[in-house]
N, C-alpha and C. Protein backbone atom coordinates (compact mmCIF):
# COMPACT_ATOMS: atom_id res chain seq x y z
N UNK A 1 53.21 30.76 128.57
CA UNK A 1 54.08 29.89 127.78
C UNK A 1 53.53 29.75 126.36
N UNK A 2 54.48 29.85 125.41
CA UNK A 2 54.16 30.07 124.10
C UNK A 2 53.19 28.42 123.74
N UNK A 3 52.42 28.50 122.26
CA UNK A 3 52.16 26.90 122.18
C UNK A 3 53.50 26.38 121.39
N UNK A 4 52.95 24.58 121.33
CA UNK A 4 54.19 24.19 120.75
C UNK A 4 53.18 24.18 119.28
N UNK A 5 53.96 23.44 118.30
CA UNK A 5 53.13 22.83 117.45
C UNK A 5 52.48 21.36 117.64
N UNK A 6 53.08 20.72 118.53
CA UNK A 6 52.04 19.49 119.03
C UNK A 6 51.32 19.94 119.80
N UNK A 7 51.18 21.73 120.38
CA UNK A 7 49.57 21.34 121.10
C UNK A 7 48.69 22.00 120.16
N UNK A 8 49.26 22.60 118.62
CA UNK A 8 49.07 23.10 117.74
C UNK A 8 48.04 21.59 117.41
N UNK A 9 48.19 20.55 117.32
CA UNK A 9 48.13 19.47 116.24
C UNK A 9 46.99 19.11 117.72
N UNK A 10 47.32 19.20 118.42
CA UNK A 10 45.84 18.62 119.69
C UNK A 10 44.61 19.54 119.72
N UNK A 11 44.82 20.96 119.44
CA UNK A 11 43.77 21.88 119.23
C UNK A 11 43.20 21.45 118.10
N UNK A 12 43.66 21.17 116.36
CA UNK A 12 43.07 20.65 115.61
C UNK A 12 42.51 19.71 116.15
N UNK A 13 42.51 18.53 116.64
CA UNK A 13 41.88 17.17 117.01
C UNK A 13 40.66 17.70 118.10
N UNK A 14 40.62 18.23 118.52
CA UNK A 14 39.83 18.96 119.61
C UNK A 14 38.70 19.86 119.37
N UNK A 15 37.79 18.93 118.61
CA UNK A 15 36.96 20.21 118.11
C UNK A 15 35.02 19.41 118.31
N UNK A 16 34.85 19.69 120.14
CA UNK A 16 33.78 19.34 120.25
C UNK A 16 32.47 20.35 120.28
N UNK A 17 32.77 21.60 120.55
CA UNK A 17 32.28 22.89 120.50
C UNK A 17 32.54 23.58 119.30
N UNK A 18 31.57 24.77 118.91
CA UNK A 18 31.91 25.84 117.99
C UNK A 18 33.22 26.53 118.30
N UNK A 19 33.48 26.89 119.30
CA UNK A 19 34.48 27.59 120.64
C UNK A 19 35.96 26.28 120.04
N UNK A 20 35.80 25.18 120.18
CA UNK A 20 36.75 24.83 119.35
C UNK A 20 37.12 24.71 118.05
N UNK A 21 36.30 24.41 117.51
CA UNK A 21 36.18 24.38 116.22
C UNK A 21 36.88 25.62 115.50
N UNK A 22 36.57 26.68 116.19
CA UNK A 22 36.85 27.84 115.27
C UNK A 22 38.65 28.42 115.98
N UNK A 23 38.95 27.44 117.09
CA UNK A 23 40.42 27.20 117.91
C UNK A 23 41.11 26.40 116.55
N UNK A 24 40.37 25.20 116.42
CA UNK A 24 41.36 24.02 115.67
C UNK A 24 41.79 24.83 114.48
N UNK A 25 40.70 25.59 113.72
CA UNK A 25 40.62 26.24 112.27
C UNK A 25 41.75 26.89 112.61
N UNK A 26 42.38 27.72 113.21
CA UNK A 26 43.06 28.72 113.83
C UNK A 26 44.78 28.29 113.88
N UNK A 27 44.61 26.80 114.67
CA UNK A 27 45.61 25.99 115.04
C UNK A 27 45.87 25.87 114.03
N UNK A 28 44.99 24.98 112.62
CA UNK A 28 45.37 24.01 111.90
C UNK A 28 45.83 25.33 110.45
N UNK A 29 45.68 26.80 110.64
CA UNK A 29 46.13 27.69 109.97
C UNK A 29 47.44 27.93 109.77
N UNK A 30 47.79 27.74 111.27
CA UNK A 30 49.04 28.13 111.89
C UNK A 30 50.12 26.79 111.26
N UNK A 31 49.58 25.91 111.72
CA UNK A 31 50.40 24.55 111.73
C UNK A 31 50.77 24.24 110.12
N UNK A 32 49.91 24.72 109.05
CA UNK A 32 50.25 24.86 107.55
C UNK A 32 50.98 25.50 106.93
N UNK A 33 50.97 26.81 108.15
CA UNK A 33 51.12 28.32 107.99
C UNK A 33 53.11 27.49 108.59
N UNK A 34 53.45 27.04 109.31
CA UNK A 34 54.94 26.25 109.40
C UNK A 34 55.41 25.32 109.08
N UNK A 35 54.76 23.91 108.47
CA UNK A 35 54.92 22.60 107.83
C UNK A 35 54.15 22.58 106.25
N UNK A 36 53.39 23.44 105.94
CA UNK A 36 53.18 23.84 104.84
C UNK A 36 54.18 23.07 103.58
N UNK A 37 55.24 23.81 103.56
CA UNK A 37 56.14 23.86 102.92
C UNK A 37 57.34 22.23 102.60
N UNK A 38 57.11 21.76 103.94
CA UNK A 38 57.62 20.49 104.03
C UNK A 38 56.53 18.87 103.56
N UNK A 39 55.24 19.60 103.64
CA UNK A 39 54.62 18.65 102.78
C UNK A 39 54.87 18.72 101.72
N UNK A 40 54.79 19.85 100.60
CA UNK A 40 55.08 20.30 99.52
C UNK A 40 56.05 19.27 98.71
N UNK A 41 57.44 19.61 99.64
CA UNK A 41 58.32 18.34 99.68
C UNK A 41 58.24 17.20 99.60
N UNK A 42 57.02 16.47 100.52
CA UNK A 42 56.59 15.18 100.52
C UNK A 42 55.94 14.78 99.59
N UNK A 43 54.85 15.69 99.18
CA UNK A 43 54.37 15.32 97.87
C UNK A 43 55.29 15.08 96.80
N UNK A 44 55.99 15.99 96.51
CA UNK A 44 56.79 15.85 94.97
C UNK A 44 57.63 14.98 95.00
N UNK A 45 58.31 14.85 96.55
CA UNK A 45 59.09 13.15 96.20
C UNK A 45 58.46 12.22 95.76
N UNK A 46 57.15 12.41 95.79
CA UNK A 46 55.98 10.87 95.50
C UNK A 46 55.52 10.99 94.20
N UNK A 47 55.64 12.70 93.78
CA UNK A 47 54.69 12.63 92.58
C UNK A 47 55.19 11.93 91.20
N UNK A 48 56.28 11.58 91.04
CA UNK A 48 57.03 10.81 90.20
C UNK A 48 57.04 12.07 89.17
N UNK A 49 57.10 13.00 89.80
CA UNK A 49 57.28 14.33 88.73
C UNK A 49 56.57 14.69 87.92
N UNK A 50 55.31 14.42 88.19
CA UNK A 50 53.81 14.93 87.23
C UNK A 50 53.13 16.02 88.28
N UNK A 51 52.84 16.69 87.63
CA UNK A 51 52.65 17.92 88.38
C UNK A 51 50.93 17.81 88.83
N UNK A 52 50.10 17.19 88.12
CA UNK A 52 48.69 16.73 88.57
C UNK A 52 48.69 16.23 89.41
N UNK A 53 50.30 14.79 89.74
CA UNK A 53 49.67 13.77 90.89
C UNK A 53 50.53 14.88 91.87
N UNK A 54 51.15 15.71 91.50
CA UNK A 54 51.88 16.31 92.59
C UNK A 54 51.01 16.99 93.53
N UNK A 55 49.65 17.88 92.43
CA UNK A 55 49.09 18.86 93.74
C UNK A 55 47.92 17.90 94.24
N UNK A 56 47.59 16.83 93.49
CA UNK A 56 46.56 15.58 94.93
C UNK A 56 47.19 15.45 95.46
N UNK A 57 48.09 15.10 95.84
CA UNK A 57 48.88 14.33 97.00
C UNK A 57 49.15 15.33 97.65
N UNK A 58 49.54 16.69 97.66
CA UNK A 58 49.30 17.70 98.36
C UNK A 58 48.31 17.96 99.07
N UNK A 59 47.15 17.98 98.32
CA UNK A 59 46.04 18.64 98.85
C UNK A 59 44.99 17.31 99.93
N UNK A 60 45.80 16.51 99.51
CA UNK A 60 45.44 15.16 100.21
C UNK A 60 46.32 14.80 101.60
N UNK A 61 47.39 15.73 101.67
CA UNK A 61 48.06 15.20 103.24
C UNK A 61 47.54 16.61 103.76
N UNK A 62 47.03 17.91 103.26
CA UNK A 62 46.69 19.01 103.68
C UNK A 62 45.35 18.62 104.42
N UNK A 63 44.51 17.80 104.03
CA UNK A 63 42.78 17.08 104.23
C UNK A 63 43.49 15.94 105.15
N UNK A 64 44.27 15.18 105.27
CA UNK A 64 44.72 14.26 106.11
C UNK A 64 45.08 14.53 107.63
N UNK A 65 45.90 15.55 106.88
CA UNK A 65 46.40 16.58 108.82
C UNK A 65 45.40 16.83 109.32
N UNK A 66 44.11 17.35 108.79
CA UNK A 66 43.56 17.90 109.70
C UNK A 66 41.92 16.80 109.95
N UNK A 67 42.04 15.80 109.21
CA UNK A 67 41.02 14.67 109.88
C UNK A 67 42.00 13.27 110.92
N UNK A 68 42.99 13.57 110.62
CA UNK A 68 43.56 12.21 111.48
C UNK A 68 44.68 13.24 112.57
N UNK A 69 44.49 14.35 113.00
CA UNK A 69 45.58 14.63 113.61
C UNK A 69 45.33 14.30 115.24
N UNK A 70 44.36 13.68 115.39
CA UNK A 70 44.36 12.93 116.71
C UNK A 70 45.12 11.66 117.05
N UNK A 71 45.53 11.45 115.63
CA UNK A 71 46.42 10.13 115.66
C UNK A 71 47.85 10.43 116.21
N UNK A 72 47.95 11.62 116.11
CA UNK A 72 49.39 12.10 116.39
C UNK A 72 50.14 11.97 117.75
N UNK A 73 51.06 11.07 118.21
CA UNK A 73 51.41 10.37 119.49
C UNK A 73 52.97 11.67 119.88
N UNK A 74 52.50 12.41 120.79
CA UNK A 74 53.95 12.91 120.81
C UNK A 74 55.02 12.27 121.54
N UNK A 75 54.41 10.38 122.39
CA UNK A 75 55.41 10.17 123.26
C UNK A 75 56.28 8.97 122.50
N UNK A 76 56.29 8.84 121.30
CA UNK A 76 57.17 8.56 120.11
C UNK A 76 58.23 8.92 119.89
N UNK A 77 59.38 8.66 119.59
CA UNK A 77 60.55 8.93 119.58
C UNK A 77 60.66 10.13 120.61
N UNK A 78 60.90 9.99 122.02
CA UNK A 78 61.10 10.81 122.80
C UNK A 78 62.34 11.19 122.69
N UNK A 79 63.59 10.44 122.66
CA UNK A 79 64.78 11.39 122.47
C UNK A 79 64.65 12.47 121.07
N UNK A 80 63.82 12.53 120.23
CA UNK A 80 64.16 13.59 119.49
C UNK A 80 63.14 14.93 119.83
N UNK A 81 63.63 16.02 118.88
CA UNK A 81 62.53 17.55 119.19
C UNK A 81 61.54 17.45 118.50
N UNK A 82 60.55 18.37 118.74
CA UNK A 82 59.23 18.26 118.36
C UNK A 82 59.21 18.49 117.18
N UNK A 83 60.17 19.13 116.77
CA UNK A 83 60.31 19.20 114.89
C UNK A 83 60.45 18.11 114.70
N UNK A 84 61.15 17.22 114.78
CA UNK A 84 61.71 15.83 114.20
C UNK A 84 60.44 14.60 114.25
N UNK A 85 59.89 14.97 115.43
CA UNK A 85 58.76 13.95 115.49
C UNK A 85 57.37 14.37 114.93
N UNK A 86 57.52 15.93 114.34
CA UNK A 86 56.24 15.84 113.56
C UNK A 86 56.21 15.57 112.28
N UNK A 87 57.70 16.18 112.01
CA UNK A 87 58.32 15.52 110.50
C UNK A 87 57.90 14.11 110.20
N UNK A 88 58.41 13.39 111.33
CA UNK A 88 58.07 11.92 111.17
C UNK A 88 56.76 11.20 111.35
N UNK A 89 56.12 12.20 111.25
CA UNK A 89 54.42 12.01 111.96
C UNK A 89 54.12 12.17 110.26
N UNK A 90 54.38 13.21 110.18
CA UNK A 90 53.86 13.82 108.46
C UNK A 90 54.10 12.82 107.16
N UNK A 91 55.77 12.06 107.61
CA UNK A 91 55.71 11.58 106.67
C UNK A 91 55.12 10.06 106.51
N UNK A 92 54.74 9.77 107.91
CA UNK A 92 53.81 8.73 108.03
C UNK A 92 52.08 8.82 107.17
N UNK A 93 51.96 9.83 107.41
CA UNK A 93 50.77 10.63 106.89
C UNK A 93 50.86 10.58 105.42
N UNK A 94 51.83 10.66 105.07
CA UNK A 94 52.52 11.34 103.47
C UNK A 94 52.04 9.37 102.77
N UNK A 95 52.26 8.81 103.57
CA UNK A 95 52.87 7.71 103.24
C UNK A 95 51.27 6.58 103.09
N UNK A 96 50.71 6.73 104.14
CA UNK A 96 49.07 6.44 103.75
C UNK A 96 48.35 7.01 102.92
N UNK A 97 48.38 8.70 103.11
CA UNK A 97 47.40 8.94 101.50
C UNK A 97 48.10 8.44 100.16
N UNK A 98 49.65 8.48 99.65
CA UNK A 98 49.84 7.76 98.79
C UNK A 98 49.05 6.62 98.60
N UNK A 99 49.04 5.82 99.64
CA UNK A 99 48.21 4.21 99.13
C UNK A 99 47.33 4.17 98.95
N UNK A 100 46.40 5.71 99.67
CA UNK A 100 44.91 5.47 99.75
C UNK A 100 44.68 6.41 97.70
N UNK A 101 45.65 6.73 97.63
CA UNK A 101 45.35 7.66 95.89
C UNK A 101 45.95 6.69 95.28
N UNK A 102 46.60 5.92 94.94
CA UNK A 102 46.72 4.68 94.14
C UNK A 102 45.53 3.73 93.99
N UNK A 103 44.94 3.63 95.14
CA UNK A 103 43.69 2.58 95.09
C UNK A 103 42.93 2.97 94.96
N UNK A 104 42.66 4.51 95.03
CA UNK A 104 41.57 5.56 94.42
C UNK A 104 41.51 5.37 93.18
N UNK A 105 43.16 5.24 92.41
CA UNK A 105 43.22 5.62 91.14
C UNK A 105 43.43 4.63 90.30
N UNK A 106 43.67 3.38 90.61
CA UNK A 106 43.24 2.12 90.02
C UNK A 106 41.97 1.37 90.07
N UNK A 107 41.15 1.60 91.46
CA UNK A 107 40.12 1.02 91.40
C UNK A 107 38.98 0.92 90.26
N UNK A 108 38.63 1.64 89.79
CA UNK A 108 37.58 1.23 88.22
C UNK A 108 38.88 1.95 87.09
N UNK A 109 39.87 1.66 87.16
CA UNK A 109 40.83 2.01 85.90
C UNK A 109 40.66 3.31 85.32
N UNK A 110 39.67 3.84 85.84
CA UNK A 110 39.34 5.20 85.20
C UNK A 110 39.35 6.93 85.47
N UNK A 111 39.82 6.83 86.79
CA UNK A 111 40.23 7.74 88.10
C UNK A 111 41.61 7.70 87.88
N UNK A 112 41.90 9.24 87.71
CA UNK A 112 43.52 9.61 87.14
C UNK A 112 43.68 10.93 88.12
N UNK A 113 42.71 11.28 88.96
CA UNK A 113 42.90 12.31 89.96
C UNK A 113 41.94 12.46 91.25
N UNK A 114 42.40 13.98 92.21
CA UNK A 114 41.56 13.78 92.76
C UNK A 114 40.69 14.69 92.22
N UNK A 115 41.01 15.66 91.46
CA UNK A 115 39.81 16.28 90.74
C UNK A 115 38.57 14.91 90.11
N UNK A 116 39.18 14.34 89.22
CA UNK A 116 38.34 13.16 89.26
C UNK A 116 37.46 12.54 90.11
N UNK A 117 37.68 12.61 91.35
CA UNK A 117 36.89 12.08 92.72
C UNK A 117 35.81 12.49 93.22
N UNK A 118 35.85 14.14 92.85
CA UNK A 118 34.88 14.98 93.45
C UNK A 118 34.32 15.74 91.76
N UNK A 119 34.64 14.99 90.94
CA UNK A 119 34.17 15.89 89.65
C UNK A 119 32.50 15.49 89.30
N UNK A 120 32.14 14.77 90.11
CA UNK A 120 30.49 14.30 89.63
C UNK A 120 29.57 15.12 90.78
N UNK A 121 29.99 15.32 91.67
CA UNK A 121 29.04 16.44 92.70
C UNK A 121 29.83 17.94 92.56
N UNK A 122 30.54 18.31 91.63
CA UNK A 122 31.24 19.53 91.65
C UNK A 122 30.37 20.75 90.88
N UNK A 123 29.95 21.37 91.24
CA UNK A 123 29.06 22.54 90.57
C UNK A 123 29.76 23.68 90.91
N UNK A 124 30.50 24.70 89.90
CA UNK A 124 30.71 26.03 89.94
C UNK A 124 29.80 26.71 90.43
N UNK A 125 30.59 27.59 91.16
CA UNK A 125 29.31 28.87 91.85
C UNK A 125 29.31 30.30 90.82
N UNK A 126 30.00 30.32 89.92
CA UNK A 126 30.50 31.47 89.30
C UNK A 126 30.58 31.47 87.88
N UNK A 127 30.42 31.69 87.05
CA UNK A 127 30.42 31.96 85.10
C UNK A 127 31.56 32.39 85.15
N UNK A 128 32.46 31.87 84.11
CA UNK A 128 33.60 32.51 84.47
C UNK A 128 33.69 33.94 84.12
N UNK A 129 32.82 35.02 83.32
CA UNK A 129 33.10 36.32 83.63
C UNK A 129 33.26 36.43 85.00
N UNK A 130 32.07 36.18 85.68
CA UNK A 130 31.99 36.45 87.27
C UNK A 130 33.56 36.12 87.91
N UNK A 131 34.21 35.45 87.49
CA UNK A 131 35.40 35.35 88.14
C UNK A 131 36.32 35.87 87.66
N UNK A 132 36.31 36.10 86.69
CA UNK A 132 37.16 36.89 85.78
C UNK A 132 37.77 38.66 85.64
N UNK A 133 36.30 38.76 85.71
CA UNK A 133 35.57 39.96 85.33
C UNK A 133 35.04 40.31 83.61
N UNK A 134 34.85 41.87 83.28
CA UNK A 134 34.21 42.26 82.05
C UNK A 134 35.13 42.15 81.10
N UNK A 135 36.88 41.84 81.52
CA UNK A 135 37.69 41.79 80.34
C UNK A 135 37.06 41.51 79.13
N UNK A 136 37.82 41.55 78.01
CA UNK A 136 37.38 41.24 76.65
C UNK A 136 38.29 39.63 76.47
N UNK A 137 37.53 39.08 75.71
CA UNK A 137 38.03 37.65 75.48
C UNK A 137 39.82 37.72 75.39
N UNK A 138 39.94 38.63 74.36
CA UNK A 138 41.59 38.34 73.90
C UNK A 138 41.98 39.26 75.20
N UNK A 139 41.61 40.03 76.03
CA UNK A 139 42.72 40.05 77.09
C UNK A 139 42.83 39.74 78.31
N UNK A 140 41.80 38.46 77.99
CA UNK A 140 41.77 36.83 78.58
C UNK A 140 42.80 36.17 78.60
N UNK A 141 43.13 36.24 76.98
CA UNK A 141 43.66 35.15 76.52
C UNK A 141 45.40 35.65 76.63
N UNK A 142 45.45 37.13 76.92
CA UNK A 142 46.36 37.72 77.18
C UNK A 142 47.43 37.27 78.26
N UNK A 143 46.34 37.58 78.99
CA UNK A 143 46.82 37.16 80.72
C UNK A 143 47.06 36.03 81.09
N UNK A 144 45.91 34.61 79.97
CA UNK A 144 46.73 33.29 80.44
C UNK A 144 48.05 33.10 79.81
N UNK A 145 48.45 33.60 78.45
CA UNK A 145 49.69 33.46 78.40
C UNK A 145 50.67 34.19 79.06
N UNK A 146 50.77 35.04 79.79
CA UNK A 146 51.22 35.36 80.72
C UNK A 146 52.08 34.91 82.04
N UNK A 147 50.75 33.54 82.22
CA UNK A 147 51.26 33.11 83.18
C UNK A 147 51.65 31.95 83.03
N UNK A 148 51.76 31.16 81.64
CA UNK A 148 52.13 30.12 81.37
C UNK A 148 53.56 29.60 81.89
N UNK A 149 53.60 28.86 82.18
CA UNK A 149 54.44 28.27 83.14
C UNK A 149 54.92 28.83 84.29
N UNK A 150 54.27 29.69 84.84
CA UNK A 150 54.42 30.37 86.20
C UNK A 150 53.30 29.96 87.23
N UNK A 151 52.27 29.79 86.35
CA UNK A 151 50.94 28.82 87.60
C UNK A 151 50.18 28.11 87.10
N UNK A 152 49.68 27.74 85.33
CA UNK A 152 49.05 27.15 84.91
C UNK A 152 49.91 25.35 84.77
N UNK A 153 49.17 24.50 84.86
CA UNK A 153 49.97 23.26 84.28
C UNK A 153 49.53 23.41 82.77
N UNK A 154 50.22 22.38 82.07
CA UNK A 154 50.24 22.43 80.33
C UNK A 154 48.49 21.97 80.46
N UNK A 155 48.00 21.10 81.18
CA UNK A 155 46.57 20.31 81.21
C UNK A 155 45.91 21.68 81.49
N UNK A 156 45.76 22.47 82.05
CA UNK A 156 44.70 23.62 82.69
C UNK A 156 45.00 24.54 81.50
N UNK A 157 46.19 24.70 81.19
CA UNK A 157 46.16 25.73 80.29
C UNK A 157 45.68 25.66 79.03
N UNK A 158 45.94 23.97 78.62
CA UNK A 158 45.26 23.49 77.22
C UNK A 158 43.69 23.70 77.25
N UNK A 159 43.10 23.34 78.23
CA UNK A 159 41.57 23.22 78.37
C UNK A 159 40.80 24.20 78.27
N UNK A 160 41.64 24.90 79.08
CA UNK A 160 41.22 26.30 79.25
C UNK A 160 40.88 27.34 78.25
N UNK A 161 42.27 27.21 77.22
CA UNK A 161 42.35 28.01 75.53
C UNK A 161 41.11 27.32 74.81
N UNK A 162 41.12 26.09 74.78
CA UNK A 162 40.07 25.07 74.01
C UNK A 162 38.78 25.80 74.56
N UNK A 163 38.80 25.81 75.75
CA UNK A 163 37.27 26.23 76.15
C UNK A 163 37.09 28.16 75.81
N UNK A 164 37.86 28.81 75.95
CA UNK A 164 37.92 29.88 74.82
C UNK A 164 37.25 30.13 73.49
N UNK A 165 38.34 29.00 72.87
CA UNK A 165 38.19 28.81 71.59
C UNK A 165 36.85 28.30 70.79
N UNK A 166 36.04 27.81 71.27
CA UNK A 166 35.00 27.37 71.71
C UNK A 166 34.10 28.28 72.44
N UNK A 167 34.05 29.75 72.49
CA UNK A 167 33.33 29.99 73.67
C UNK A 167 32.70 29.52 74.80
N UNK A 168 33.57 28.99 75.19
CA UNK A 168 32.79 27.98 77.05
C UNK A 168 31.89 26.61 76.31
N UNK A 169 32.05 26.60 75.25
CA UNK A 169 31.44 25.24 74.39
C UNK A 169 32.46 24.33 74.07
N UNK A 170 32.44 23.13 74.68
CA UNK A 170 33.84 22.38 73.76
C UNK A 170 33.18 21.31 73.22
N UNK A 171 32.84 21.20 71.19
CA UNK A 171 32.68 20.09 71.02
C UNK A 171 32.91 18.82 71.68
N UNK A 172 31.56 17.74 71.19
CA UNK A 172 31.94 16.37 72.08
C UNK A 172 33.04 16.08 71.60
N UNK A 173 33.31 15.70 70.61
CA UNK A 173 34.37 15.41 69.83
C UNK A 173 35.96 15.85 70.61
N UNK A 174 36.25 17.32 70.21
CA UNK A 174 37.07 17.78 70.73
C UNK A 174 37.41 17.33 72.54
N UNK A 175 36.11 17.23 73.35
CA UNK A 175 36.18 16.83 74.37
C UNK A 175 36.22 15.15 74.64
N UNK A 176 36.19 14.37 73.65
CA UNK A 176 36.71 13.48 74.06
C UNK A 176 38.16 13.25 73.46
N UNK A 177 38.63 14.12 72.68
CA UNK A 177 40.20 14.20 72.73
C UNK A 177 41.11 14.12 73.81
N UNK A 178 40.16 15.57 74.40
CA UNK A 178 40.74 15.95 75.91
C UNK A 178 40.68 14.82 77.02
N UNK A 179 39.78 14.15 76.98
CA UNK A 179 39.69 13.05 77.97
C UNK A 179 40.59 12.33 77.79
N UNK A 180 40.76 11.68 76.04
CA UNK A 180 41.54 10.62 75.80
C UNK A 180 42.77 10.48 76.47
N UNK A 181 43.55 12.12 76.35
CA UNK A 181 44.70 12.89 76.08
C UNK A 181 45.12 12.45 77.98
N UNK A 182 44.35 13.14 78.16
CA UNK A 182 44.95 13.79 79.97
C UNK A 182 44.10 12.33 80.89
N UNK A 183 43.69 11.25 80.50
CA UNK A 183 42.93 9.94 81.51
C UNK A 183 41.96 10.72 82.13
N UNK A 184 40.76 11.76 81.67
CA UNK A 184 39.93 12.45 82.91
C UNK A 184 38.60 11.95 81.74
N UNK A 185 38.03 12.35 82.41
CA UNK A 185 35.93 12.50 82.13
C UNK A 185 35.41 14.25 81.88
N UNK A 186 34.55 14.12 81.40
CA UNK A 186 33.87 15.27 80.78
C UNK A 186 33.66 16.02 81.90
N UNK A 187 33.37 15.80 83.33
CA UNK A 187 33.19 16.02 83.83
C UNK A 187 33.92 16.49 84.82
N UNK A 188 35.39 15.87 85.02
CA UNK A 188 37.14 16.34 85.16
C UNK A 188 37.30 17.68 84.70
N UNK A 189 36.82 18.51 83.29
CA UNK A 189 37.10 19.12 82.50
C UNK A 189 36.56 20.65 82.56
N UNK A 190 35.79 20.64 83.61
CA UNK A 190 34.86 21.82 83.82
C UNK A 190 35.50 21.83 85.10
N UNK A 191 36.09 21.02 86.51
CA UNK A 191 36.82 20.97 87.51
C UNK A 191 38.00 22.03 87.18
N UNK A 192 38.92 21.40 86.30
CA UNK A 192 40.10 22.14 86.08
C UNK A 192 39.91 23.07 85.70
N UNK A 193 38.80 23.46 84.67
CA UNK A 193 38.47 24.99 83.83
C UNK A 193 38.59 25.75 85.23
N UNK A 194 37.52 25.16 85.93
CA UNK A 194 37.03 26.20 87.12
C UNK A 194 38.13 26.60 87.88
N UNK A 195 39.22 25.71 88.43
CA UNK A 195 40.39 25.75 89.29
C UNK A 195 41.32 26.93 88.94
N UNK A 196 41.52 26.74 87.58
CA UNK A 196 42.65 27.46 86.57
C UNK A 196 41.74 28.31 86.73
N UNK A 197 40.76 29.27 86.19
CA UNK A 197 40.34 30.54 86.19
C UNK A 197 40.06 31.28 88.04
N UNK A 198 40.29 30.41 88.86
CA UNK A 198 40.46 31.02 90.29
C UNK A 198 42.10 31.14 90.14
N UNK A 199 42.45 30.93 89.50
CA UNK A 199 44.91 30.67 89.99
C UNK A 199 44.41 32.37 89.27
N UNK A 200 44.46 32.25 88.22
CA UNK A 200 44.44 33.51 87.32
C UNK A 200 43.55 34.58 87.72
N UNK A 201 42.90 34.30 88.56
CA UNK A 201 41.88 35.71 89.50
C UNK A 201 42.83 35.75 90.54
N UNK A 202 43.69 35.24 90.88
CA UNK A 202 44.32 35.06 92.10
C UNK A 202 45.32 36.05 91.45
N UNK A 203 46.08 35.53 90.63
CA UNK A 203 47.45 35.88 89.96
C UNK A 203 47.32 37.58 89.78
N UNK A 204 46.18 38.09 88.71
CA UNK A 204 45.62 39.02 88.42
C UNK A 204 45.60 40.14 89.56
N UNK A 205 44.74 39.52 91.01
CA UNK A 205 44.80 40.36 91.93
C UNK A 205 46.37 40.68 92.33
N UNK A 206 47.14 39.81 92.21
CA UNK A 206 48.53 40.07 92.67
C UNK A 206 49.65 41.10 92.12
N UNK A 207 49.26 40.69 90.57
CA UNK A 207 50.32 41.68 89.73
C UNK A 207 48.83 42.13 88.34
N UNK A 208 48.65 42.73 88.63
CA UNK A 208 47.71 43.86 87.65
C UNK A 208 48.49 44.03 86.54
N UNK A 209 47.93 43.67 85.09
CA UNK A 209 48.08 44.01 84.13
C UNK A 209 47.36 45.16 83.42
N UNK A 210 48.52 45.85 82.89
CA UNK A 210 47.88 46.98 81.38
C UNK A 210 47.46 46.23 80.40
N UNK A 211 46.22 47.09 80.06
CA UNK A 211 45.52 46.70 78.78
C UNK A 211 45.65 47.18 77.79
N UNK A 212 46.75 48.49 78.26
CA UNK A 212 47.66 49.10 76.65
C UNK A 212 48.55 48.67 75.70
């Protein structure tokens, strides 16, 4: 008998062994790999149409599913199908990390993301040649316009040119523009650099550009 996706969502919760663990990873692939798309949804109804709070709140019911999915009751609305009641599971889900990223993001007035959250223990593993590769600067600078408005936000893409422009140096000055500008910390600012130059190693591997 095939699985459902609620025993999809019990294999995630089920992870007392390596032997599970590397089950739940599997499950909780799958289970993204079909509701994926309907969080997506959930987020952007919430994001009030800012595309920053759009991908926390994403990436925050994506980290939610898979630490609280033991919470998940399938004998809840029993007259409906298992689609309907995970929908309604999700958007319960959808509906707590909202409150818990508002109080993230008011608490010292100064937290405007979740990049923000994790930006003081965040250390790059990579220079961005290393992620990049040996390109030459301008057909760097090529390729991010390229993808401007196809995967960069206006915030990643601004920072990004600045930190260019600058060779990987961004005056204090200039960098506390950037802070002023976008509510982040100096330390926000090397987060997003890093993020945006993985979209664009990503992008790159996908559709290969000429350098003619």
């Amino acid at each position: 008998m095939d699985k459902t996706y609620e025993d999809r969502l019990i294999e995630i919760a089920w992870r007392d062994t390596e032997k599970d663990l590397l089950q739940a990873e599997k499950s909780f692939n799958q289970f993204i790999a079909k509701y994926g798309s309907f969080c997506r949804k959930l987020a952007f109804a919430r994001s009030r149409y800012d595309p920053n709070r759009y991908e926390d709140l994403y990436r925050l019911l994506i980290l939610d599913i898979w630490e609280h999915a033991h919470q998940y009751d399938d004998t809840r609305s029993p007259d409906d199908i298992s689609d309907i009641r995970i929908k309604k599971w999700l958007s319960s889900r959808m509906k707590a990390v909202e409150r818990t990223y508002w109080k993230e993001l008011f608490k010292d007035n100064n937290t405007s993301s979740l990049e923000e959250l994790t930006a003081e223990t965040f250390e790059p593993e990579q220079e961005d040649d290393e992620i990049l590769g040996d390109d030459e600067i301008d057909i760097k600078r090529l390729k991010i316009a390229m993808v401007k408005g196809k995967l960069l936000t206006d915030r990643e893409l601004d920072i990004l040119r600045t930190s260019y422009q600058y060779k990987g140096e961004i005056p204090k000055e200039i960098k506390a523009s950037i802070c002023k500008q976008y509510l982040i910390t100096d330390n926000t600012i090397r987060v997003i650099k890093f993020r945006a130059l993985k979209k664009i190693k990503e992008f790159i591997a996908q559709k290969p550009l000429s350098t003619k």
